[in-house]
Protein backbone atom coordinates (compact mmCIF):
# COMPACT_ATOMS: atom_id res chain seq x y z
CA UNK A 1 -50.70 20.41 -15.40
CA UNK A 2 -47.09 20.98 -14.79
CA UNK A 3 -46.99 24.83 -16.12
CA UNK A 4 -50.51 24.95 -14.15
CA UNK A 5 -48.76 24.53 -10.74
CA UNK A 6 -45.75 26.12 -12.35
CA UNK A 7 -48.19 29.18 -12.73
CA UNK A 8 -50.25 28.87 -9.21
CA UNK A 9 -46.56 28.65 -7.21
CA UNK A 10 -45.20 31.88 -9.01
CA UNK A 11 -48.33 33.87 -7.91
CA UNK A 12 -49.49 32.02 -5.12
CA UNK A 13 -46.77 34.04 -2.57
CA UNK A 14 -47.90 37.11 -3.50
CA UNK A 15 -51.93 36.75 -2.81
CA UNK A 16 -50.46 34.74 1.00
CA UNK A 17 -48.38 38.16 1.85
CA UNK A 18 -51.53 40.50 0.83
CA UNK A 19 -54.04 38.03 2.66
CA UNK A 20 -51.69 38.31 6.12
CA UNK A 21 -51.78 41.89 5.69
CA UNK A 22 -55.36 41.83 5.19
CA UNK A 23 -55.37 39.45 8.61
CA UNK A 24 -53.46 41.86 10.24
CA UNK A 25 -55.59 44.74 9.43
CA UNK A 26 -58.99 42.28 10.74
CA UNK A 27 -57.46 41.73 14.08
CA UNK A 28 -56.21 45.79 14.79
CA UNK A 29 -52.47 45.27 14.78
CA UNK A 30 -52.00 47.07 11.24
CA UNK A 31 -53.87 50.06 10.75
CA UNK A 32 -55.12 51.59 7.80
CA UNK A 33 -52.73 54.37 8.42
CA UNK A 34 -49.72 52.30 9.39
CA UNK A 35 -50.09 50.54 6.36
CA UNK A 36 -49.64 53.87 4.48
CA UNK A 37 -46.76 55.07 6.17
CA UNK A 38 -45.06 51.77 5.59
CA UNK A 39 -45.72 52.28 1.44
CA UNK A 40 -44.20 55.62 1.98
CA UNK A 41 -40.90 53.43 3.52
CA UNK A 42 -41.32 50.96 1.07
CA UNK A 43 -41.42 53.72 -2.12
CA UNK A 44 -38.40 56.05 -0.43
CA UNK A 45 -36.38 53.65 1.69
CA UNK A 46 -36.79 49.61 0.14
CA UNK A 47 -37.49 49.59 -3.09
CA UNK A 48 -34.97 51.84 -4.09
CA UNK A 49 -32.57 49.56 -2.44
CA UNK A 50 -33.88 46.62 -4.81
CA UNK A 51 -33.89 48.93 -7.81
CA UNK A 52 -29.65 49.90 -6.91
CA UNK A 53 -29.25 46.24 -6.52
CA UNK A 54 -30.82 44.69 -9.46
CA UNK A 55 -28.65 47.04 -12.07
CA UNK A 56 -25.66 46.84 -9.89
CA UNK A 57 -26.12 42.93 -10.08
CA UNK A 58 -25.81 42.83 -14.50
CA UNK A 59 -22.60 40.87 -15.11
CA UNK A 60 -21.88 42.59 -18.26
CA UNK A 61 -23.64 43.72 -21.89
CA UNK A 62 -21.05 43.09 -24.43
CA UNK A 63 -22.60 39.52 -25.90
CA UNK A 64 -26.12 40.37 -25.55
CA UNK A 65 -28.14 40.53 -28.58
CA UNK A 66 -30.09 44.30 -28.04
CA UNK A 67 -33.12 42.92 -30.35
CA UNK A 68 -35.72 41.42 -27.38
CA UNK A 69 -34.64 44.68 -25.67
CA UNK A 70 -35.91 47.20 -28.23
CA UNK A 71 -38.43 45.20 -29.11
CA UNK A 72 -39.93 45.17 -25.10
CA UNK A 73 -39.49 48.72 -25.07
CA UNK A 74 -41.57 49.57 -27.78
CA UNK A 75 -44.10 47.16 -26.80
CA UNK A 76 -44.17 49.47 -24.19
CA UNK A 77 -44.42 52.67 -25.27
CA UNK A 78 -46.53 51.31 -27.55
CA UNK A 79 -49.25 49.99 -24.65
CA UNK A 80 -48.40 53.36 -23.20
CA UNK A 81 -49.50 55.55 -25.98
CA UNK A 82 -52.78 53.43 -27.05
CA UNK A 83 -53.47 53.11 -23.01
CA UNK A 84 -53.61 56.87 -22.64
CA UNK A 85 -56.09 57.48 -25.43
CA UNK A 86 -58.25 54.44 -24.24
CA UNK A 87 -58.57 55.72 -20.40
CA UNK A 88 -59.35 59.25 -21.51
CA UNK A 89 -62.19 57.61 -23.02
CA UNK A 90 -63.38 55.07 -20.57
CA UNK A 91 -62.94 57.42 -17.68
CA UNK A 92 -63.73 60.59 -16.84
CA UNK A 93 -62.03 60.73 -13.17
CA UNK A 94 -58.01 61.82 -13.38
CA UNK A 95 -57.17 60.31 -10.48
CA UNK A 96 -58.79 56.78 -11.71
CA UNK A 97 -57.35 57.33 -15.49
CA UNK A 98 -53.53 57.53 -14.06
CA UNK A 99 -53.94 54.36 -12.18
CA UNK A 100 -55.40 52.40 -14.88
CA UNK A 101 -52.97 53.53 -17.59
CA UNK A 102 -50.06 51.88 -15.07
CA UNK A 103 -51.90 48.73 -15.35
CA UNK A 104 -52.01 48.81 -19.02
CA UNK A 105 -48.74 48.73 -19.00
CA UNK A 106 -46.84 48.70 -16.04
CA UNK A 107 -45.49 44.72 -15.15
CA UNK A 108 -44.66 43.41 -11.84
CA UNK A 109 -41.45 42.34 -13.51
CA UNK A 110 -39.48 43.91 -10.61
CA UNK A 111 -40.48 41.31 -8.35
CA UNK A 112 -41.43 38.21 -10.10
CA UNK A 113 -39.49 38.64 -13.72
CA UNK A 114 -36.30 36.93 -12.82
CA UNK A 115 -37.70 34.09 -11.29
CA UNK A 116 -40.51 33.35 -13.32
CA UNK A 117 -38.07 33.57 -16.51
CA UNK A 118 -35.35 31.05 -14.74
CA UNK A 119 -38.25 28.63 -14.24
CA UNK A 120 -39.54 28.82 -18.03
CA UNK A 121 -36.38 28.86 -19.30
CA UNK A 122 -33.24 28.15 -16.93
CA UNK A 123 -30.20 30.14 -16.79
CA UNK A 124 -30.75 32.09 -20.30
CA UNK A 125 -34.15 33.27 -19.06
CA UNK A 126 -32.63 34.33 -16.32
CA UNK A 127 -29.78 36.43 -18.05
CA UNK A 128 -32.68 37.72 -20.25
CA UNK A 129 -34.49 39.22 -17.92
CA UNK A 130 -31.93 40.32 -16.19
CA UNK A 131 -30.36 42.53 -18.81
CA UNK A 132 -33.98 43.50 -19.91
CA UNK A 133 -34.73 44.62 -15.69
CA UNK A 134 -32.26 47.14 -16.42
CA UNK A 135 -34.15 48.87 -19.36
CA UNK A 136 -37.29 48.16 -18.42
CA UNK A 137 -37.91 48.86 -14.77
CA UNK A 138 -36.48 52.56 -15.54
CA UNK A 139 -39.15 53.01 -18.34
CA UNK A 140 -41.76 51.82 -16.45
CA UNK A 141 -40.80 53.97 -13.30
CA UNK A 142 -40.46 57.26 -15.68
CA UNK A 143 -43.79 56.32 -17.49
CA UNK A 144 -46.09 55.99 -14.38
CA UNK A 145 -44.62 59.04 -13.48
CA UNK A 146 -45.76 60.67 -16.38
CA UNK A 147 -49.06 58.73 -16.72
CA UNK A 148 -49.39 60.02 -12.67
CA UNK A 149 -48.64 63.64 -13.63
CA UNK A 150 -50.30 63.85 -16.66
CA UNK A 151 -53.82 63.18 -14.80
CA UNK A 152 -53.00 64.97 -11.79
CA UNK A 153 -56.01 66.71 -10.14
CA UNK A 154 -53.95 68.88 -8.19
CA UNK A 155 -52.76 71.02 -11.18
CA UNK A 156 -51.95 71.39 -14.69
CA UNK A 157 -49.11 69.17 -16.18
CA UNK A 158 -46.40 70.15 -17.35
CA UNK A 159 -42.47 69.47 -18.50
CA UNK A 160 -41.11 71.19 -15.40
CA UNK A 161 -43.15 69.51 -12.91
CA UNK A 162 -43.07 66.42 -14.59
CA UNK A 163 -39.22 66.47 -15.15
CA UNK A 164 -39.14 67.95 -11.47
CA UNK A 165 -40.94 64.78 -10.16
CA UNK A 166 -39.09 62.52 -11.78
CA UNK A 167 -35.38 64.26 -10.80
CA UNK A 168 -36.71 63.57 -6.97
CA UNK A 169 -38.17 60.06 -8.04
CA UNK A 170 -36.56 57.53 -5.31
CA UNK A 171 -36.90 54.81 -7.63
CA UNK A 172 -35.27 56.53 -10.80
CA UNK A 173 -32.17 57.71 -8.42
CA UNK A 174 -31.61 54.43 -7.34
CA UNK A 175 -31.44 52.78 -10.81
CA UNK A 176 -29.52 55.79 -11.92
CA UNK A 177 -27.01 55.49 -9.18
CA UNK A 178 -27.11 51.27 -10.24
CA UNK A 179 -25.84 52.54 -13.90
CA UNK A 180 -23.03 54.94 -12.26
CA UNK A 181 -21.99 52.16 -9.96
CA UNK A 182 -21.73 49.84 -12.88
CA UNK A 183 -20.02 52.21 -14.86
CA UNK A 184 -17.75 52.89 -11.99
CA UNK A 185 -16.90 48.70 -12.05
CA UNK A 186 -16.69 48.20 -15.54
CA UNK A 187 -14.01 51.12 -15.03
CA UNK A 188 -12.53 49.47 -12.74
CA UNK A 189 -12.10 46.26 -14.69
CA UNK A 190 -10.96 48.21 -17.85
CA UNK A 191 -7.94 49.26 -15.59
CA UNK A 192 -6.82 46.40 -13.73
CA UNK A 193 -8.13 47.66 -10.65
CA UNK A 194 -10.40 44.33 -8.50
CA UNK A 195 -12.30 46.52 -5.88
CA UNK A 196 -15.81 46.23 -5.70
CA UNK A 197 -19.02 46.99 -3.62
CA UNK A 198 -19.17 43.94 -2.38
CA UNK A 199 -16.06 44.67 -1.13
CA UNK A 200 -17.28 47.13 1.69
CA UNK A 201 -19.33 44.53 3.27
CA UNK A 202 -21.01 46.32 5.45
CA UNK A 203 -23.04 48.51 2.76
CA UNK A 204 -23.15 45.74 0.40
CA UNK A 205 -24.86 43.99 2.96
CA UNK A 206 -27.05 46.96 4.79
CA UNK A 207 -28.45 47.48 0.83
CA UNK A 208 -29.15 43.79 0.56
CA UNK A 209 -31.32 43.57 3.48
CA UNK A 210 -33.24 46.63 2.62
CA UNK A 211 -33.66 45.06 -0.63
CA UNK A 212 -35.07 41.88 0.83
CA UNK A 213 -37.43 43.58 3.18
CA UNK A 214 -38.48 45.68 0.24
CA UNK A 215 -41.47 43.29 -1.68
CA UNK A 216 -42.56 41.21 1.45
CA UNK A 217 -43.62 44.58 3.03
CA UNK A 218 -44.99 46.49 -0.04
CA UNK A 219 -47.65 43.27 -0.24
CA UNK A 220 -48.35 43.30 3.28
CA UNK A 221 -48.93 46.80 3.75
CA UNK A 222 -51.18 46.38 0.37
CA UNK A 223 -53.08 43.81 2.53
CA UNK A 224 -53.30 46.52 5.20
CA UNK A 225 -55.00 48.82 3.06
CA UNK A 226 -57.38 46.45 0.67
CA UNK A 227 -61.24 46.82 1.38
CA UNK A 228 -63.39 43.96 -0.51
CA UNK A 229 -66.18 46.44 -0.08
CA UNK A 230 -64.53 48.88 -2.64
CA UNK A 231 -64.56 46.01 -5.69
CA UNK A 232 -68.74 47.08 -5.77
CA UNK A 233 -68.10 50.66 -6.48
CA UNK A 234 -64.93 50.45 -8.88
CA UNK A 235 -66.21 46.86 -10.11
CA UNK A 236 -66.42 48.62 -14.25
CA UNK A 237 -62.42 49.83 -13.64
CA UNK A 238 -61.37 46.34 -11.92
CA UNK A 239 -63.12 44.09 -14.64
CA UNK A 240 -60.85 46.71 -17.15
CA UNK A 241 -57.71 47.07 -15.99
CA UNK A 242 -57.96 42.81 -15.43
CA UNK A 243 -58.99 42.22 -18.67
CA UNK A 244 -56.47 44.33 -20.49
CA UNK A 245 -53.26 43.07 -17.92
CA UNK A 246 -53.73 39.62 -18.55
CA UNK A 247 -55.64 39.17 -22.13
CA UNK A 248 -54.54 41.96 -24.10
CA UNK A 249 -51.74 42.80 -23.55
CA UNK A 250 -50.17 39.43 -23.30
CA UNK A 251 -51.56 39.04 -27.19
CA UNK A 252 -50.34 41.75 -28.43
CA UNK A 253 -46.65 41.45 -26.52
CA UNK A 254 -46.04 37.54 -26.36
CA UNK A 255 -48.36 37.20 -29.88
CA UNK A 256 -46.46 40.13 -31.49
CA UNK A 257 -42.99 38.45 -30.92
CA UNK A 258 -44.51 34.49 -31.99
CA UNK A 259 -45.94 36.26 -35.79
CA UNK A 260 -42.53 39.15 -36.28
CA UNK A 261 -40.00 35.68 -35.19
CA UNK A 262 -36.59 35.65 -34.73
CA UNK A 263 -36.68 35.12 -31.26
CA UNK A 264 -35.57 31.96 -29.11
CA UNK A 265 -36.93 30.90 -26.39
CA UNK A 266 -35.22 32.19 -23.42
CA UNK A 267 -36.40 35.40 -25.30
CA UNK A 268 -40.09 34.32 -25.06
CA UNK A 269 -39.70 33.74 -21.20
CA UNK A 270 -38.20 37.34 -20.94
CA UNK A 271 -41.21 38.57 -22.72
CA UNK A 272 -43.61 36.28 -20.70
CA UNK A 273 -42.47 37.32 -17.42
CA UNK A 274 -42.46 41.26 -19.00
CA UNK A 275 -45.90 41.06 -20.22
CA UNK A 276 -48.55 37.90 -18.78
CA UNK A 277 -47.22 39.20 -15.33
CA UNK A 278 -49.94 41.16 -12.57
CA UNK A 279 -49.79 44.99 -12.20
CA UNK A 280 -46.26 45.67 -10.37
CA UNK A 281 -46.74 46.22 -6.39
CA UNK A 282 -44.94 48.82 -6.55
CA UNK A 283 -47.77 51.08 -8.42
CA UNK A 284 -49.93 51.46 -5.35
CA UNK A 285 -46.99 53.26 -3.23
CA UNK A 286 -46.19 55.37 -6.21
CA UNK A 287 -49.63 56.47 -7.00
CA UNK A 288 -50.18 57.02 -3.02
CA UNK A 289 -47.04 59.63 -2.89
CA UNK A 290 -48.53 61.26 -5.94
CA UNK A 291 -51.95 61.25 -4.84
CA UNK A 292 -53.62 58.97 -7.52
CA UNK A 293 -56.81 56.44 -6.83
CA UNK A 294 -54.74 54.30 -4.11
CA UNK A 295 -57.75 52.40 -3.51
CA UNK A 296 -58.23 51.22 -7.06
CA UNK A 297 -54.28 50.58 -7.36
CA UNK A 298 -54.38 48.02 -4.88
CA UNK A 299 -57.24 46.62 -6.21
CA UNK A 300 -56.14 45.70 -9.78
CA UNK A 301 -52.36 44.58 -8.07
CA UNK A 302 -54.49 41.87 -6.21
CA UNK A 303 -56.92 40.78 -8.60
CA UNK A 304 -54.29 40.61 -11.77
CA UNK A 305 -52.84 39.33 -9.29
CA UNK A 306 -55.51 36.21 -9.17
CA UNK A 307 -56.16 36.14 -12.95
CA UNK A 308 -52.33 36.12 -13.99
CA UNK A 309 -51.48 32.26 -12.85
CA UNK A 310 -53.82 31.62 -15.45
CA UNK A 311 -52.55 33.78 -18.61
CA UNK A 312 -48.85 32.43 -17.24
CA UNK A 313 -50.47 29.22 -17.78
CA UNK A 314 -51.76 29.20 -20.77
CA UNK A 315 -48.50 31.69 -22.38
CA UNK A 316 -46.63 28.42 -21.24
CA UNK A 317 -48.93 25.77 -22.46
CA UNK A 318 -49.15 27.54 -25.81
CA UNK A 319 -45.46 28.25 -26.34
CA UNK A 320 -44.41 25.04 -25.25
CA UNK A 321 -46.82 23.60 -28.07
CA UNK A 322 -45.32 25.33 -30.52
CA UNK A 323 -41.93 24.10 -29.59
CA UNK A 324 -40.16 27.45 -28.29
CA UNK A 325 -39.89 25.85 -24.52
């Protein structure tokens, strides 16, 4: 019952933020195109700021063991590779195959991975999934782009556009300009030398608040933008894109890791708040400013949304049988 509520309280803020946006939208004070103006803030202007923060936050790498790491990332590549020969076959529509390749294998680690790992697991999970943010949020932000691109209607891919589109990428800047800043401190420490970012108060703090600002509003503008009348007509792609976010791919990711072993369990947190986690919020401005299916984006973010407390639930319940929590 514990990891039950334990699952309900980790999603549970996330369906209240999308519900008041929803509210808002009901009663006229958010319109449908305020809310997508405010996903074009949150993808160029917010979430960048949480992306800087989260690398530039990584105390250091020296006594990590790299094996959960490479192992995530090629659970990864690995979803993203058999994801983009199942949606050319289940659907014919670019703009709907892009969108439900993210959800294959695109977590909302970003936003809930930290936490949810520190609650399964304490301070290790946390360090986990911190180090593993770092690798992981980058690959996931250069293979949506790619996934985006590749099934663009607009025109035909290809490696300048896509390497184009991902030089201009917001989010990859900012966790590119995370790395130099960390480089920059870990320099600085190397050499004696104690300034830091936090040291210029001012920006530390203007790129904290943005930060902060950055996940309430994505969900509320989502809630701005959902239609319950559009789950009839993309009701085949919802029931997919559910049922591979939060059955398959949490047996093949958490499952994968219980049969190779080797792992502890502040891994198996890491890899539970990586992979039995809803579609990241931060897919439906992304596929807006590249023109995917924004409609069926938001979609499967709220209703993995839903169905995640439960695979969280029973990732726990099992793992904790088997002794790893």
């Amino acid at each position: 019952m514990n990891e039950l509520l334990f699952a309900i309280n980790a999603t549970a803020p996330i369906c209240l933020l999308v519900l008041i946006g929803y509210f808002l939208k009901r009663i006229g004070f958010l319109s449908v195109s305020l809310a997508s103006s405010l996903n074009k803030l949150v993808f160029r202007l917010f979430l960048p700021a949480m992306l800087f923060l989260n690398v530039y936050k990584i105390e250091s790498f020296s006594e990590i063991d790299f094996t959960f790491v490479w192992y995530a990332i090629g659970v990864t590549v690995l979803l993203f590779g058999v994801g983009f020969l199942v949606v050319l076959c289940f659907s014919k529509e670019n703009a709907k195959r892009g969108v439900l390749l993210q959800a294959i294998f695109r977590a909302n680690f970003s936003l809930v991975g930290i936490s949810l790992a520190t609650s399964l697991f304490g301070d290790a999970g946390a360090m986990m999934a911190t180090v593993l943010s770092a690798f992981l949020i980058p690959l996931f932000n250069l293979l949506a782009i790619l996934s985006l691109s590749v099934f663009s209607s607009e025109q035909k891919p290809s490696l300048k556009s896509f390497l184009l589109k991902t030089a201009k990428n917001p989010l990859i800047i900012s966790i590119l300009s995370g790395f130099v800043v960390l480089g920059l401190r870990a320099l600085f420490v190397h050499f004696g030398v104690s300034f830091r970012l936090t040291d210029i108060e001012p920006i530390y703090k203007t790129i904290n608040s943005l930060s902060s600002v950055a996940t309430p509003l994505a969900l509320i503008a989502l809630g701005g933008q959902f239609e319950f009348t559009a789950v009839r007509s993309l009701k085949r792609e919802i029931i997919f894109g559910v049922c591979v976010r939060c059955v398959a791919v949490p047996l093949l990711a958490v499952g994968g890791a219980y049969l190779l072993g080797g792992f502890e369990g502040a891994h198996f947190a890491t890899f539970v708040a990586a992979f039995c986690t809803p579609v990241a919020v931060s897919s439906v401005p992304m596929v807006q400013e590249m023109r995917g299916d924004t409609t069926l984006a938001g979609q499967l973010v709220v209703w993995s949304t839903l169905c995640s407390a439960l695979t969280i639930f029973i990732a726990s319940y099992l793992l904790k049988l088997a002794g790893i929590f």
